[in-house]
Protein backbone atom coordinates (compact mmCIF):
# COMPACT_ATOMS: atom_id res chain seq x y z
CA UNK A 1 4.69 -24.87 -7.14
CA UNK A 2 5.59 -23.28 -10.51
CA UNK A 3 9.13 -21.28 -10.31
CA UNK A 4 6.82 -17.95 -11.07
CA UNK A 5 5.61 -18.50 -7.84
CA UNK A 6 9.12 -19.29 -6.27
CA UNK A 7 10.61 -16.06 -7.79
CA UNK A 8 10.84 -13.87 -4.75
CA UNK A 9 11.24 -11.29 -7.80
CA UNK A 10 7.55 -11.63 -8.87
CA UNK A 11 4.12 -11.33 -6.89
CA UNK A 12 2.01 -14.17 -6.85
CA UNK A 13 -1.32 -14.05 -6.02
CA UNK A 14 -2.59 -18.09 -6.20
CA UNK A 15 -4.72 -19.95 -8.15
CA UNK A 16 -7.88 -18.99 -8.97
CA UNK A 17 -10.75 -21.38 -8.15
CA UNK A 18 -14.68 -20.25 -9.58
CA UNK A 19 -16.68 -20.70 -6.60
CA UNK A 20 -20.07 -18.99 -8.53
CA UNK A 21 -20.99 -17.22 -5.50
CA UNK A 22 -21.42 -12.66 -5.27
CA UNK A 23 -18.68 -11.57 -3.32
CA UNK A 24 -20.03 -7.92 -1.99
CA UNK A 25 -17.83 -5.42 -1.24
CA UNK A 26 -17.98 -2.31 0.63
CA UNK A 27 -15.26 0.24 -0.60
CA UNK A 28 -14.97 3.83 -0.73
CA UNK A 29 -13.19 6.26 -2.93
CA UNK A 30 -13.18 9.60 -0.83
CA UNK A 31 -12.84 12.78 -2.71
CA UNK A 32 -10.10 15.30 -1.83
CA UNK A 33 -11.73 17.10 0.82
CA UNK A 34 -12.26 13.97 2.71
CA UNK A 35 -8.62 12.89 2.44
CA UNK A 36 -7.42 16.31 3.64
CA UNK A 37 -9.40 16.03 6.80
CA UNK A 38 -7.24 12.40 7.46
CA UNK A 39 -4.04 14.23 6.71
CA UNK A 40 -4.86 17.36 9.15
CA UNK A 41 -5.99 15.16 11.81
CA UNK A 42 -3.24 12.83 12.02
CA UNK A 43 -1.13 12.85 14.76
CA UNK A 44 2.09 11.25 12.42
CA UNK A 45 2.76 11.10 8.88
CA UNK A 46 5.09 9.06 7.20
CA UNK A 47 5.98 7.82 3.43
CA UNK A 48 7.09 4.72 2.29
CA UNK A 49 7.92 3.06 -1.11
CA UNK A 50 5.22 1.30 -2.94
CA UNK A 51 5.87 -2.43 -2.91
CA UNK A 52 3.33 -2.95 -5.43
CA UNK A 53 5.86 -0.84 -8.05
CA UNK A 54 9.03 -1.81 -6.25
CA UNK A 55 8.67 -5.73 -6.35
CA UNK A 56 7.34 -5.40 -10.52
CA UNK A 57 10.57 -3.35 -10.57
CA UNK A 58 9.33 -1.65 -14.75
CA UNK A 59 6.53 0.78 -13.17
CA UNK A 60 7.60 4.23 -14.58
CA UNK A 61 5.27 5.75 -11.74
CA UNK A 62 7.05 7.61 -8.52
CA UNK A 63 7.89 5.03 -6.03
CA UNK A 64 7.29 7.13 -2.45
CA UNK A 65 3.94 7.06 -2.81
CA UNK A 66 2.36 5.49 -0.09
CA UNK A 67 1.23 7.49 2.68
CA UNK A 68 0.86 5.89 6.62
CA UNK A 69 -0.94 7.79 9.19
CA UNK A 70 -0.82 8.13 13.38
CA UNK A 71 0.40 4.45 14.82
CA UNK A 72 1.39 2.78 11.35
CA UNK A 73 3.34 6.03 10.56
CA UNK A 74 5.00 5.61 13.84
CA UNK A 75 5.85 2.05 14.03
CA UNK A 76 6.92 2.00 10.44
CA UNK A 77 9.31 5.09 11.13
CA UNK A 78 10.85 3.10 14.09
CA UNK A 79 11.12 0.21 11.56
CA UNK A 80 12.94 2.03 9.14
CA UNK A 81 10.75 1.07 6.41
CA UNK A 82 9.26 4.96 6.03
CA UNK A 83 10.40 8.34 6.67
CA UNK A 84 8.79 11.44 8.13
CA UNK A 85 6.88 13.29 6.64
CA UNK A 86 4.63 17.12 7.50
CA UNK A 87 1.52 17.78 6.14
């Protein structure tokens, strides 16, 4: 294992391997209206720092970003890894 991938300090995400083969996938950018019907629905909201920008540590961008709903908004507030948050 190369010390990149050692580094607890950087993300690693493997080795690539070309397997030649489609991979489909089926995912979904919802518009603003759509999103606002999640947030009003949900029974919990929390928000928790972005690990994506927190582990690369030079991302400029806010780092509260990411936004947990009903039971992962609860068990992530009891974790202490997210706070509270009202819509």
């Amino acid at each position: 294992m190369n010390a990149a991938m050692e580094d607890s300090n950087h993300i690693a995400a493997g080795i690539a391997l070309p397997i030649y083969e489609e991979i489909k996938l089926n995912n979904t950018v919802l518009n603003f209206d759509h999103v606002k019907r999640y947030i009003d629905k949900a029974s919990k909201l929390s928000v928790k720092d972005c690990i994506c920008r927190v582990k690369r540590k030079h991302c400029e961008a806010p780092i509260d970003v990411c936004l947990m709903l009903n039971d992962a908004a609860e068990a992530s507030i009891k974790k202490g890894t997210s706070r509270e948050v009202s819509a």
